[in-house]
C-alpha atoms as a PDB file:
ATOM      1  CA  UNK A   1     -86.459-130.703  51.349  1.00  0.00           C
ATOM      2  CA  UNK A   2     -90.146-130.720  49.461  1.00  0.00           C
ATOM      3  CA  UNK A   3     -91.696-127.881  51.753  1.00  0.00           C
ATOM      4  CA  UNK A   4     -94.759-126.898  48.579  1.00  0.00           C
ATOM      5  CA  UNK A   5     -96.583-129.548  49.246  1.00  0.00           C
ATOM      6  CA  UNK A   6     -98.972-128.294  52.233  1.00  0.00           C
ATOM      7  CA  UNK A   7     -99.259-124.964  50.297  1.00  0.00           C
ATOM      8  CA  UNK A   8     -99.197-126.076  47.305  1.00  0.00           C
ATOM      9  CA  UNK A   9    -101.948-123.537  44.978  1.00  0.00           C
ATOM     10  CA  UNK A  10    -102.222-126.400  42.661  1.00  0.00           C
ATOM     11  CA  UNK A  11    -103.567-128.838  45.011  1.00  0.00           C
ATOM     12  CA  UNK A  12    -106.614-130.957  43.484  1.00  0.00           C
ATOM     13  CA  UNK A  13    -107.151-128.130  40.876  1.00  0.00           C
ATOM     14  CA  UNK A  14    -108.039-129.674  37.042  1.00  0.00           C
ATOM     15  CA  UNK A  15    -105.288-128.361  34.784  1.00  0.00           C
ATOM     16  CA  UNK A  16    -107.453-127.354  31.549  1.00  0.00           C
ATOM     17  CA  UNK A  17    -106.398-124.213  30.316  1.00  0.00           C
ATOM     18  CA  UNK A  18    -103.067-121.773  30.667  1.00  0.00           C
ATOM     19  CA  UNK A  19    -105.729-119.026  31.537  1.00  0.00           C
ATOM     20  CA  UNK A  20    -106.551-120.195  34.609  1.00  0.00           C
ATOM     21  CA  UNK A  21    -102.823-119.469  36.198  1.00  0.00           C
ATOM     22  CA  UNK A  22    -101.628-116.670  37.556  1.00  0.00           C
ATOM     23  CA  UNK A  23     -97.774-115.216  37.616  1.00  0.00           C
ATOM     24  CA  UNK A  24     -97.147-116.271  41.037  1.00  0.00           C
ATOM     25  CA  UNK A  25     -99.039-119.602  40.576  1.00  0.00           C
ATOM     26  CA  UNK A  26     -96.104-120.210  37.281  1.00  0.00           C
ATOM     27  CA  UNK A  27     -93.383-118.783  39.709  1.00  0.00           C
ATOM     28  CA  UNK A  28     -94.271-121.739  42.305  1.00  0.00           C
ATOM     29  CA  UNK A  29     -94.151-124.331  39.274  1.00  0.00           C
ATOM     30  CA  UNK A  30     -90.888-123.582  37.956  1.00  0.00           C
ATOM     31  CA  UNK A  31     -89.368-123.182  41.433  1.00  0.00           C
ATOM     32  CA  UNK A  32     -90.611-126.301  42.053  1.00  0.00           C
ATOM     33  CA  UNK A  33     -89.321-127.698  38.519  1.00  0.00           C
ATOM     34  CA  UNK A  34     -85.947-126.570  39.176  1.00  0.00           C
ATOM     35  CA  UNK A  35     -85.441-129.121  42.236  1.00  0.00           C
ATOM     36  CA  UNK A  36     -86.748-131.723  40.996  1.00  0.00           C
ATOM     37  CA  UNK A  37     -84.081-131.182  37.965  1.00  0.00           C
ATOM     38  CA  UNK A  38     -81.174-131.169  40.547  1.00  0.00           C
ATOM     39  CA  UNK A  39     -83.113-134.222  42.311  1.00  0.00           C
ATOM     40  CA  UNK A  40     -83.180-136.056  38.843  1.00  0.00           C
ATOM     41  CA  UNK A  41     -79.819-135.296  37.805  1.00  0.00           C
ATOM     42  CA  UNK A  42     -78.593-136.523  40.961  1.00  0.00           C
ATOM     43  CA  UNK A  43     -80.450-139.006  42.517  1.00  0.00           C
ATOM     44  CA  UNK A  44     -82.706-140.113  39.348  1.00  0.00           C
ATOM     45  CA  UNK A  45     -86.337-139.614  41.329  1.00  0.00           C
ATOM     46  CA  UNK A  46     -87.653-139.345  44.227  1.00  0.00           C
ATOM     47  CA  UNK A  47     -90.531-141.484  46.560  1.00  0.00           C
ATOM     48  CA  UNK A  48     -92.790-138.675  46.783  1.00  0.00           C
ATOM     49  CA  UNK A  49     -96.009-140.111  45.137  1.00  0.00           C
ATOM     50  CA  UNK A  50     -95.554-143.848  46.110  1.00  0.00           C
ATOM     51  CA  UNK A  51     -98.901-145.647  46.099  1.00  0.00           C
ATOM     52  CA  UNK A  52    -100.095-142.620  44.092  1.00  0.00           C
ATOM     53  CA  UNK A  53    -101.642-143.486  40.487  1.00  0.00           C
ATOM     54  CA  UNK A  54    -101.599-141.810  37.530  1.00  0.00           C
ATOM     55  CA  UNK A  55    -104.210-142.423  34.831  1.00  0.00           C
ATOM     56  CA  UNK A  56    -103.463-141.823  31.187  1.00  0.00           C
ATOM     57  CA  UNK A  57    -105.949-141.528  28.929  1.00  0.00           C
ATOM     58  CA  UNK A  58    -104.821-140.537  25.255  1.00  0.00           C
ATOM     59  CA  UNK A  59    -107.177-140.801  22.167  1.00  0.00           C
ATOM     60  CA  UNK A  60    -104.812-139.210  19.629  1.00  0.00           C
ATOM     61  CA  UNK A  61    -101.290-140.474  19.222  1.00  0.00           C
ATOM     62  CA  UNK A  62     -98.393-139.480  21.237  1.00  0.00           C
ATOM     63  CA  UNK A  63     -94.758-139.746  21.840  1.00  0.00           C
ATOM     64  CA  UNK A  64     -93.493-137.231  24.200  1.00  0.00           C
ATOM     65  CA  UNK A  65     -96.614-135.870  26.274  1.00  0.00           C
ATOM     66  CA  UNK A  66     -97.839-139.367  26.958  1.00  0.00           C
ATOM     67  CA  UNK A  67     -93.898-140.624  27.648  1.00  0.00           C
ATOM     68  CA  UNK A  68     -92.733-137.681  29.831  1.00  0.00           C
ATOM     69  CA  UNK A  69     -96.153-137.650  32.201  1.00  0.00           C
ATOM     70  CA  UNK A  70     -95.443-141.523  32.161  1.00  0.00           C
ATOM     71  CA  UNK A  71     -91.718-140.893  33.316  1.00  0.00           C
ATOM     72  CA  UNK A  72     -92.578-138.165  35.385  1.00  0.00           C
ATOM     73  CA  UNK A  73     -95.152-139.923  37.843  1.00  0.00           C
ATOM     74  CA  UNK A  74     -92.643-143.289  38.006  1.00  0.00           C
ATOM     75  CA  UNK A  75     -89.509-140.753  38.694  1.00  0.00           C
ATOM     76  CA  UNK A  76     -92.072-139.612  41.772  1.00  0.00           C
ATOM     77  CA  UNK A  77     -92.651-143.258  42.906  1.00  0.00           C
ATOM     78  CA  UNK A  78     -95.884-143.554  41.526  1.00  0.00           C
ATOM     79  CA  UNK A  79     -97.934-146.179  39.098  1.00  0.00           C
ATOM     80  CA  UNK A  80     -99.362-145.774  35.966  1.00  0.00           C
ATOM     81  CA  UNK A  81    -102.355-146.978  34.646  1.00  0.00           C
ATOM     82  CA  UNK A  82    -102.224-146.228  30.537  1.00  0.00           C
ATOM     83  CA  UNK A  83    -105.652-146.617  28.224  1.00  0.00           C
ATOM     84  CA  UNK A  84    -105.893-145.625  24.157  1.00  0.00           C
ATOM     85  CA  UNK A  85    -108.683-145.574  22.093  1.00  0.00           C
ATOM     86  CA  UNK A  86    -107.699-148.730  19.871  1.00  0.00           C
ATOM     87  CA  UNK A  87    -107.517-151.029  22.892  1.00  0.00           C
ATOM     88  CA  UNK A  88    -109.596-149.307  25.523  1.00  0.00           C
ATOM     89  CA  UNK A  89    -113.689-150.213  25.733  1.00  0.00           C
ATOM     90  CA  UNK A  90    -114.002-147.136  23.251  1.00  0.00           C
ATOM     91  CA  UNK A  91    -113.572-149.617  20.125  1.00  0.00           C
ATOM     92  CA  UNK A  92    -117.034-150.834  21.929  1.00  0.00           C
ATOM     93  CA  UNK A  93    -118.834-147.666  21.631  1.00  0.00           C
ATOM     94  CA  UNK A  94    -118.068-146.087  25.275  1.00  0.00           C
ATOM     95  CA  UNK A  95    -118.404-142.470  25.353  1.00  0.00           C
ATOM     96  CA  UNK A  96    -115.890-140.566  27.117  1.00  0.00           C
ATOM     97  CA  UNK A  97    -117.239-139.738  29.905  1.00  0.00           C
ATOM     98  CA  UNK A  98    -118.323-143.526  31.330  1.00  0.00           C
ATOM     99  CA  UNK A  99    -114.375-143.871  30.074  1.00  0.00           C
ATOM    100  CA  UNK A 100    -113.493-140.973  32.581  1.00  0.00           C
ATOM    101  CA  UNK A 101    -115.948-142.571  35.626  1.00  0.00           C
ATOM    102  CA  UNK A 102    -113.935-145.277  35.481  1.00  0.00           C
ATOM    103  CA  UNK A 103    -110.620-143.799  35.284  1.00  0.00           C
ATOM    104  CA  UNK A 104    -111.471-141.979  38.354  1.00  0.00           C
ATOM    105  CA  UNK A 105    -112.282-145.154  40.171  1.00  0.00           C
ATOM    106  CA  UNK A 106    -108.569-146.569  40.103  1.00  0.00           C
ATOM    107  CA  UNK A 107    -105.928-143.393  40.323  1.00  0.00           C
ATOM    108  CA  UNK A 108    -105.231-140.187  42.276  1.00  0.00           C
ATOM    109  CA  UNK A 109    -104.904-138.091  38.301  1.00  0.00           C
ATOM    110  CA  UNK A 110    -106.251-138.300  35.178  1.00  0.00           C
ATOM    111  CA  UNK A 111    -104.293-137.341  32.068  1.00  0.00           C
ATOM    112  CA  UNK A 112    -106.623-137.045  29.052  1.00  0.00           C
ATOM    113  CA  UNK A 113    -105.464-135.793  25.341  1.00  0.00           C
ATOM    114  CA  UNK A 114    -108.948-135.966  23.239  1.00  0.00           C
ATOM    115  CA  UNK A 115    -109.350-134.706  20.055  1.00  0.00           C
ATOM    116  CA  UNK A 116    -112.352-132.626  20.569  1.00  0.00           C
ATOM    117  CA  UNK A 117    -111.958-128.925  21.870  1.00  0.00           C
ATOM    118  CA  UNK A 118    -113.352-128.887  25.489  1.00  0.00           C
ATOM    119  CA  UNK A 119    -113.121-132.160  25.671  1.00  0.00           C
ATOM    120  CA  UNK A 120    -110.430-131.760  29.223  1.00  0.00           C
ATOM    121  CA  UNK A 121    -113.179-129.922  30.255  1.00  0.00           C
ATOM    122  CA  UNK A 122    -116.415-131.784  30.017  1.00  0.00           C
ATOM    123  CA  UNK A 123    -113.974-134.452  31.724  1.00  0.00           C
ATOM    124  CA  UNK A 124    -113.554-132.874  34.915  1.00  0.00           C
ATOM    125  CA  UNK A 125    -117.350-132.630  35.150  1.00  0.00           C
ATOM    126  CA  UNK A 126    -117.559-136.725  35.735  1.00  0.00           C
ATOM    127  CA  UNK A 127    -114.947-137.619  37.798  1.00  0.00           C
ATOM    128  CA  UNK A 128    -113.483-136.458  41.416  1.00  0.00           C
ATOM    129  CA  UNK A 129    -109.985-136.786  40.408  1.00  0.00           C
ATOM    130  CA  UNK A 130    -107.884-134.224  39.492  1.00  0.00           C
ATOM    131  CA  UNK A 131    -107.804-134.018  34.990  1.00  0.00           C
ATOM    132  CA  UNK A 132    -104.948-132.379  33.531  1.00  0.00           C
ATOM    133  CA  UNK A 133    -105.157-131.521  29.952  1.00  0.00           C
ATOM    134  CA  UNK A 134    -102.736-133.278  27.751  1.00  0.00           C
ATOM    135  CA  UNK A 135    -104.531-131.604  24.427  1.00  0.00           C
ATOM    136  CA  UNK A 136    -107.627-131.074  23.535  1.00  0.00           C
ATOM    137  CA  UNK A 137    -108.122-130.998  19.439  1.00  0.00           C
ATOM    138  CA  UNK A 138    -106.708-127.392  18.371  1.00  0.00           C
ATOM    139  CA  UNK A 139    -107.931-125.944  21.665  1.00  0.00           C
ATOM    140  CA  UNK A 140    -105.070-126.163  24.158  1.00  0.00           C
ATOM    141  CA  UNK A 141    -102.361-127.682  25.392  1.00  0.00           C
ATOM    142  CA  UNK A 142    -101.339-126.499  29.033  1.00  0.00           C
ATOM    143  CA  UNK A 143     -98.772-128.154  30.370  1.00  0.00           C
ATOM    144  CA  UNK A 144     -96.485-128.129  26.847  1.00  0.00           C
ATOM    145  CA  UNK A 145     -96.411-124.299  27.236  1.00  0.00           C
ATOM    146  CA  UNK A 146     -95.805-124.199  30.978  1.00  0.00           C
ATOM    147  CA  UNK A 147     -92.537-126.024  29.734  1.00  0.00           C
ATOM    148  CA  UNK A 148     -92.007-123.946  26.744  1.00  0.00           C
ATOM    149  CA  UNK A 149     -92.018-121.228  29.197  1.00  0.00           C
ATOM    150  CA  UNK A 150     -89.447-123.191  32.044  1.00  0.00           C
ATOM    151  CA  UNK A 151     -87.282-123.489  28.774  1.00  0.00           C
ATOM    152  CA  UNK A 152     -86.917-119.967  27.623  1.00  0.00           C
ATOM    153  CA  UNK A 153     -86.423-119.278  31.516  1.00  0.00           C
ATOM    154  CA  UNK A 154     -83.759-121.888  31.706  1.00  0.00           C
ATOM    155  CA  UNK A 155     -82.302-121.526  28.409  1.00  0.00           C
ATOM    156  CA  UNK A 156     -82.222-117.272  28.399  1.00  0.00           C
ATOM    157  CA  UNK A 157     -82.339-116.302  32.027  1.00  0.00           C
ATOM    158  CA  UNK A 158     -85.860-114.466  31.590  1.00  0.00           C
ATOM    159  CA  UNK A 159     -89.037-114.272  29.697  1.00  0.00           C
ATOM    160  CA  UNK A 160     -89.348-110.562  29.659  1.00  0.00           C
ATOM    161  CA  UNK A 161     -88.456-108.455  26.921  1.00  0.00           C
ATOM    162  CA  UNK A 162     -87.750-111.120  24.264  1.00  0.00           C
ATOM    163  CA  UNK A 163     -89.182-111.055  21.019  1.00  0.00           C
ATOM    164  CA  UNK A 164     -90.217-114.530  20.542  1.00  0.00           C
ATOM    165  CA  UNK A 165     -91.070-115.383  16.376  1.00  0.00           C
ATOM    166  CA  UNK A 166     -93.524-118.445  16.037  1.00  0.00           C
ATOM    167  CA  UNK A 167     -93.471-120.212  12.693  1.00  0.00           C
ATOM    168  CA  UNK A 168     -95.228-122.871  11.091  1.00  0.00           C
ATOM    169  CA  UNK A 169     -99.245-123.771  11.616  1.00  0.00           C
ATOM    170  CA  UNK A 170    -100.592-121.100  13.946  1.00  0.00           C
ATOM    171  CA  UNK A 171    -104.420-122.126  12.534  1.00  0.00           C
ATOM    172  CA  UNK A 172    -104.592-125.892  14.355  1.00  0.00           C
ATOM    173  CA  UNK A 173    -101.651-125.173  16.998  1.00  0.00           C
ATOM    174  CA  UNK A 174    -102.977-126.003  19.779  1.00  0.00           C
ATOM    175  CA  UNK A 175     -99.385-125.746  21.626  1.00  0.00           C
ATOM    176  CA  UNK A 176     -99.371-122.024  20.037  1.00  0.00           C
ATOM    177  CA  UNK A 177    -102.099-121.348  20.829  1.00  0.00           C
ATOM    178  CA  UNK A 178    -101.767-122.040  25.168  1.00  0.00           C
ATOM    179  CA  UNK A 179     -98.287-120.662  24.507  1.00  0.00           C
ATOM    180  CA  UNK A 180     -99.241-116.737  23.944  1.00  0.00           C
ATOM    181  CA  UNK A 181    -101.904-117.101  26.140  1.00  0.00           C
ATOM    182  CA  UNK A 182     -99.498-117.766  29.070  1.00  0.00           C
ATOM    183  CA  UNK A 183     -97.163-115.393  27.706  1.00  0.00           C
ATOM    184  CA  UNK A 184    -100.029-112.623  28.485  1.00  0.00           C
ATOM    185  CA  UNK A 185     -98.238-112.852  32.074  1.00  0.00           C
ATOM    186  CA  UNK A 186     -95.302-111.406  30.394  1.00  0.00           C
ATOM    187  CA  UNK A 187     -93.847-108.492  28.913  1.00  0.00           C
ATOM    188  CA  UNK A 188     -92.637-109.731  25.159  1.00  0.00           C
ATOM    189  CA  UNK A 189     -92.969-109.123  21.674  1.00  0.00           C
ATOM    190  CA  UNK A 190     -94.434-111.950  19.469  1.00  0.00           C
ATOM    191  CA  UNK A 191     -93.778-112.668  15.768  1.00  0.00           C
ATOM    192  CA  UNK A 192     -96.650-114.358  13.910  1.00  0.00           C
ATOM    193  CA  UNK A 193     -94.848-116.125  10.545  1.00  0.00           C
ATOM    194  CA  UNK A 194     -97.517-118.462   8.520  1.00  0.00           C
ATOM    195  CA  UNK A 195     -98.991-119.212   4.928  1.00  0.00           C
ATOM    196  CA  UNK A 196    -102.321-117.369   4.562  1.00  0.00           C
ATOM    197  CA  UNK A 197    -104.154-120.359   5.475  1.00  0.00           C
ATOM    198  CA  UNK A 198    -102.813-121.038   8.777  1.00  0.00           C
ATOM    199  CA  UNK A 199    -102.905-118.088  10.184  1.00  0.00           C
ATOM    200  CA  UNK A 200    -103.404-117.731  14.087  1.00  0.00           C
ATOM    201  CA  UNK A 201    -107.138-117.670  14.830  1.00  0.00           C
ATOM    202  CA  UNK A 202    -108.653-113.772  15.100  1.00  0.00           C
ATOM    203  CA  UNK A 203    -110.271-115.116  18.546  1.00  0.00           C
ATOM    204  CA  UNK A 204    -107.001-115.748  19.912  1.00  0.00           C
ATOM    205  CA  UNK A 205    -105.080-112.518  18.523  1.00  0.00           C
ATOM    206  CA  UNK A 206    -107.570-110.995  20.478  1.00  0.00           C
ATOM    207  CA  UNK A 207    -107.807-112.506  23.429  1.00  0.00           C
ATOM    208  CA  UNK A 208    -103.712-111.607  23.520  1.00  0.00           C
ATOM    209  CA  UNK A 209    -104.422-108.401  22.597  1.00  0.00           C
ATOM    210  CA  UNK A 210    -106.217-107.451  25.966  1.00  0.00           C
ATOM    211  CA  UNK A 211    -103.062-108.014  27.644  1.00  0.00           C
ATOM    212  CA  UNK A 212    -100.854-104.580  27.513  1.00  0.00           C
ATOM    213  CA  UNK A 213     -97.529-106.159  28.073  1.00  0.00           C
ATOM    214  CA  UNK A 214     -97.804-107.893  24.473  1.00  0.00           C
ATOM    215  CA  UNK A 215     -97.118-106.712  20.972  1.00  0.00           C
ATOM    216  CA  UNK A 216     -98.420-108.685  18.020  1.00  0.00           C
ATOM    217  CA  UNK A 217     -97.627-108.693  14.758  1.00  0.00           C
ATOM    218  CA  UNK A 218     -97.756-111.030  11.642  1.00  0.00           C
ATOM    219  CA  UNK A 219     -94.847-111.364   8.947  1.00  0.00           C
ATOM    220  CA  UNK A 220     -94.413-113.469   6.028  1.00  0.00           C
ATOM    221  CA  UNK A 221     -91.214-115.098   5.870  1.00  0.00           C
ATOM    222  CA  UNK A 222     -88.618-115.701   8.562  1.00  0.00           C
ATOM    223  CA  UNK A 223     -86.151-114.295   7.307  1.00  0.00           C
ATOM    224  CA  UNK A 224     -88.330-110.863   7.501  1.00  0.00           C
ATOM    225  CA  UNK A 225     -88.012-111.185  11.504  1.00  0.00           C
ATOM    226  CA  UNK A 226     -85.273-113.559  12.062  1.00  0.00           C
ATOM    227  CA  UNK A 227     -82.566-110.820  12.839  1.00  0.00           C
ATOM    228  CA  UNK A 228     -84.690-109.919  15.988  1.00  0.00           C
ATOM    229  CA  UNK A 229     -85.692-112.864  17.101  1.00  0.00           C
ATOM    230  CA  UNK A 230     -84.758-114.219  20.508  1.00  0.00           C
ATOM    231  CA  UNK A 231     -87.031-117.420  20.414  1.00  0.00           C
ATOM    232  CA  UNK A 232     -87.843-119.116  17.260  1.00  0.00           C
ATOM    233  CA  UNK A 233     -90.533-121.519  17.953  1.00  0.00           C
ATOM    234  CA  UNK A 234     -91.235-123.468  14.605  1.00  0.00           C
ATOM    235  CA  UNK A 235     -94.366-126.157  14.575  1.00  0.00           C
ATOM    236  CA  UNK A 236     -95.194-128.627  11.839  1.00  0.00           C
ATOM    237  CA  UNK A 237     -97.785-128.484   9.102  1.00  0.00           C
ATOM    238  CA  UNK A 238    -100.456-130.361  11.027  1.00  0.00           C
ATOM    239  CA  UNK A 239    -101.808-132.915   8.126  1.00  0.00           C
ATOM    240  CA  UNK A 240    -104.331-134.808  10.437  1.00  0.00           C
ATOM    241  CA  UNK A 241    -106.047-131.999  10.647  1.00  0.00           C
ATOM    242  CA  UNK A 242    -106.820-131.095   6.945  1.00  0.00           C
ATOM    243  CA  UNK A 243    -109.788-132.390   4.475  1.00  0.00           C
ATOM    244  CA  UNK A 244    -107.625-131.843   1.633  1.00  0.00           C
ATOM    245  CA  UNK A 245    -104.724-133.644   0.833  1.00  0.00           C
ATOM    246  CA  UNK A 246    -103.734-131.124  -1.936  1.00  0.00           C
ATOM    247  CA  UNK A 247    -104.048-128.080  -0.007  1.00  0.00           C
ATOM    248  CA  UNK A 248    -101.804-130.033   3.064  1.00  0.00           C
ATOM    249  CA  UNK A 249     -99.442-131.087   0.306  1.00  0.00           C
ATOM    250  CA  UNK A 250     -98.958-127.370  -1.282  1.00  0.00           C
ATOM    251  CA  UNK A 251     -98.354-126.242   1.739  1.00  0.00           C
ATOM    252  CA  UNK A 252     -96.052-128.219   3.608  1.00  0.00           C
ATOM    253  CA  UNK A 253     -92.360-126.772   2.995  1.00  0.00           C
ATOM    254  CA  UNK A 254     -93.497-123.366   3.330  1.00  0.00           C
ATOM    255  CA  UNK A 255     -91.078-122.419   6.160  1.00  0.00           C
ATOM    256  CA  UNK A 256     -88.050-124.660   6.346  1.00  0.00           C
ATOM    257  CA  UNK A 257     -84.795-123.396   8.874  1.00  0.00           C
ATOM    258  CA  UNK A 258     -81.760-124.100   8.028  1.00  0.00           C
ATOM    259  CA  UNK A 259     -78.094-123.096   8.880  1.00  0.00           C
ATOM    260  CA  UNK A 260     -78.345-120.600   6.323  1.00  0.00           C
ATOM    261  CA  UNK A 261     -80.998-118.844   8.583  1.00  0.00           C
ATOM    262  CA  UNK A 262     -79.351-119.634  11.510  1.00  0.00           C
ATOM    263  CA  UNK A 263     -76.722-117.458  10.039  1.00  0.00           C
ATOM    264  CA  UNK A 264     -78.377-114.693  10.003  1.00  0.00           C
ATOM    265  CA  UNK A 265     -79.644-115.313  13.908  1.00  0.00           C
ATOM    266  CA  UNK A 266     -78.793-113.719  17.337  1.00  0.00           C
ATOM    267  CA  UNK A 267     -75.755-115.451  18.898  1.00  0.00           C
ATOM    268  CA  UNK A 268     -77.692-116.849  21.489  1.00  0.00           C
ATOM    269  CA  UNK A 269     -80.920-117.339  20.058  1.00  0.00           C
ATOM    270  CA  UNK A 270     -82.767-120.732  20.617  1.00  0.00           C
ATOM    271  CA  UNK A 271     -85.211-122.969  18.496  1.00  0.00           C
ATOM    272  CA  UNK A 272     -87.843-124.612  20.260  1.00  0.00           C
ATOM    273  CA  UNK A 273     -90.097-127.151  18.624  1.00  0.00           C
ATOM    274  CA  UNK A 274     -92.882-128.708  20.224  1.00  0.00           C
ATOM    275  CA  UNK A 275     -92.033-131.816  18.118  1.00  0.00           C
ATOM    276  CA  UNK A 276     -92.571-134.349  16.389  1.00  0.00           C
ATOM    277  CA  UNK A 277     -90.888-132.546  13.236  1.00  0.00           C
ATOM    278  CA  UNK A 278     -91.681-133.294   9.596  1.00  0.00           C
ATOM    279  CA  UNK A 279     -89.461-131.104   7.561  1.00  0.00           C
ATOM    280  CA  UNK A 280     -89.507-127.791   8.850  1.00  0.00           C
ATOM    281  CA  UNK A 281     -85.923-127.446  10.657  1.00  0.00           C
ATOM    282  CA  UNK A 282     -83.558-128.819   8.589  1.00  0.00           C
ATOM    283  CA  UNK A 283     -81.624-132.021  10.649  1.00  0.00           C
ATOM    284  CA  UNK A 284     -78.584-129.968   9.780  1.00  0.00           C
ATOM    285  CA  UNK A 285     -79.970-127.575  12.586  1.00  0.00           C
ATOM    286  CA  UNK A 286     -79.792-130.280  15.300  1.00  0.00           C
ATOM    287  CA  UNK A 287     -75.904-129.172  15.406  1.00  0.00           C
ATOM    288  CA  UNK A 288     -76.095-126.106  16.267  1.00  0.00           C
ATOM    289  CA  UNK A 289     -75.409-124.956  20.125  1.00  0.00           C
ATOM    290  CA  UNK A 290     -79.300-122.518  19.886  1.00  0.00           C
ATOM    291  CA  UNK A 291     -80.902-125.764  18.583  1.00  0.00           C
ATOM    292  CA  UNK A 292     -82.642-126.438  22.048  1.00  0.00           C
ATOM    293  CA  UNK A 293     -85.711-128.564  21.035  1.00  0.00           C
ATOM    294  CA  UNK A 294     -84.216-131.727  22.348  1.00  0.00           C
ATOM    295  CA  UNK A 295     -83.126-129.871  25.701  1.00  0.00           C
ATOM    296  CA  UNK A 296     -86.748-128.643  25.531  1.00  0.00           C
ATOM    297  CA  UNK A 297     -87.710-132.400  25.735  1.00  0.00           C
ATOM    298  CA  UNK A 298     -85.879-132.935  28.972  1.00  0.00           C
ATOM    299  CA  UNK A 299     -87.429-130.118  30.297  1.00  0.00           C
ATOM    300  CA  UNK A 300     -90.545-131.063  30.052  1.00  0.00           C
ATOM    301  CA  UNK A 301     -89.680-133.995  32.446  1.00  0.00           C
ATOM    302  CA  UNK A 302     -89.246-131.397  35.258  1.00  0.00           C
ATOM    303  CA  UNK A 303     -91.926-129.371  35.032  1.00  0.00           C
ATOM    304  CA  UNK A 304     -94.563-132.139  35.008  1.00  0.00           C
ATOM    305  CA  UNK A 305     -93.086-134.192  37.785  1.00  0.00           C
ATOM    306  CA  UNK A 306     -93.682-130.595  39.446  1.00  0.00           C
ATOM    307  CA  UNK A 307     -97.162-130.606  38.156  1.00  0.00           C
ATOM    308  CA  UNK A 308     -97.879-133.954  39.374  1.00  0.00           C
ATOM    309  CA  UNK A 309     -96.685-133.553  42.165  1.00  0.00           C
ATOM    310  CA  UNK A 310     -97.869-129.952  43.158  1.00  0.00           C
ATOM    311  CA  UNK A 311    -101.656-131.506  42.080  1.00  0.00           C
ATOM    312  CA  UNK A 312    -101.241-135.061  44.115  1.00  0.00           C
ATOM    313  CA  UNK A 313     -98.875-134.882  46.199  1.00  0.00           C
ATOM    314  CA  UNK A 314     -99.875-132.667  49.699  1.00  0.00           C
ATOM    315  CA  UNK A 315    -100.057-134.996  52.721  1.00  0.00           C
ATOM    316  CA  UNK A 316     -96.981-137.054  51.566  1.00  0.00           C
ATOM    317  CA  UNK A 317     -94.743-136.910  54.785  1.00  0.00           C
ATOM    318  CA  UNK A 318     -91.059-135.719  54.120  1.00  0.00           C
END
């Protein structure tokens, strides 16, 4: 049934940044994302990466990246070894890449989330083992847009000419930012909507502006855009990543949606969120049918059992 594993283009390869994917290469991922939803839904998992291990390695907190990687590689038949920076030999002083030596010494993967930009990166420089990404400080965070993109797929039928509004902290996004990167590989509009201070970074606006297929433009409310939108992808107010509580505090609120917006949307518009909320879509929202952050979730499930196993999984007989 699993034929991609041979010829798999993600065989061994580090997963640091969305930029290193082509089309094609994202056409193979979500193909492959797509079975193992109809194997999850119904069969639960599948033994394709038994006596495979994953290695997680998170030193900022997490919730659903940690949990779905964690899901994904024991829905595959794998094991999981897990690490953090409060009980890990890090409390002792160890830098992170004697952390990473050892990693490599016990699993088949490495999962790393680091607060430091580039931190992925200088990973995959001490160990053998595969690293995927899981966020690196405001840099980026690959495999939460290669879902964002499986769920506008799955959600809307196509990528291609949507115009797709993002809201909320563009400055310290590091989802956002991955997430119009990738989109480079499609035709779309995108809808910048932030306070002053949070605006998306000029280095990324043009890095997105090289690609032809993309229009950019920035607005300040959502209601200003909202009419158009296809995709409204809202993201908190990121308060660990301020020095000043005061300017964090006058700014969170800024952008709250609510059904009253949602009036005023496209029939069969979605909201994504790459979660965890604060305040910024209303839990009124969570009722409405185009309210398909928790959906989102799910889908994230899919595409990195397909990840894991696309990277691990090629001489695992069928």
């Amino acid at each position: 049934m699993i034929s991609f594993l041979s010829k798999s283009p993600f065989l061994h390869r580090n997963i640091l940044s969305v930029k290193q994917f082509t089309r094609s290469e994202l056409h193979v991922l979500f193909g492959v994302a797509q079975e193992m939803r109809t194997i999850v839904e119904r069969q639960g998992g599948i033994q394709l990466l038994q006596g495979r291990v994953m290695c997680s390695a998170f030193f900022e907190p997490s919730t659903r990246t940690s949990g779905s990687f964690e899901a994904a590689m024991v829905r595959l038949g794998g094991s999981v070894v897990k690490v953090d920076s409060s009980t890990s030999s890090v409390v002792k002083g160890e830098t992170l890449s004697d952390t990473v030596r050892t990693l490599g010494c016990y699993g088949d993967v490495l999962v790393v989330r680091h607060p430091s930009p580039g931190s992925a990166e200088i990973a995959a420089k001490y160990t053998k083992i595969p690293v995927i990404n899981a966020g690196d400080g405001i840099g980026e965070h690959p495999t939460q847009a290669f879902l964002d993109v499986f769920t506008i797929r799955e959600e809307l039928g196509t990528v291609n000419g949507l115009t797709i509004t993002i809201v909320g902290d563009l400055k310290n996004g590091r989802t956002v930012h991955s997430l119009v990167k990738l989109l480079c590989n499609y035709d779309v509009t995108l809808n910048y909507v932030s306070p002053d201070n949070l605006k998306m970074p000029e280095e990324v606006k043009a890095e997105v502006a090289k690609c032809s297929s993309i229009r950019q433009t920035e607005y300040p409310t959502i209601e200003s855009v909202i009419e158009s939108t296809d995709v409204l992808y809202v993201t908190r107010i990121q308060k660990e990543r301020f020095t000043n509580l005061e300017e964090y505090e006058s700014t969170l609120g800024t952008y709250i949606v609510t059904n009253s917006i949602m009036t005023k949307a496209k029939p069969h518009m979605i909201v994504m969120h790459p979660l965890p909320r604060v305040n910024e879509i209303a839990v009124e929202v969570d009722f409405d049918q185009r309210a398909a952050y928790f959906r989102q979730m799910r889908y994230g499930l899919y595409v990195r059992m397909a990840l894991l196993a696309l990277v691990v999984g090629h001489d695992v007989k069928m």
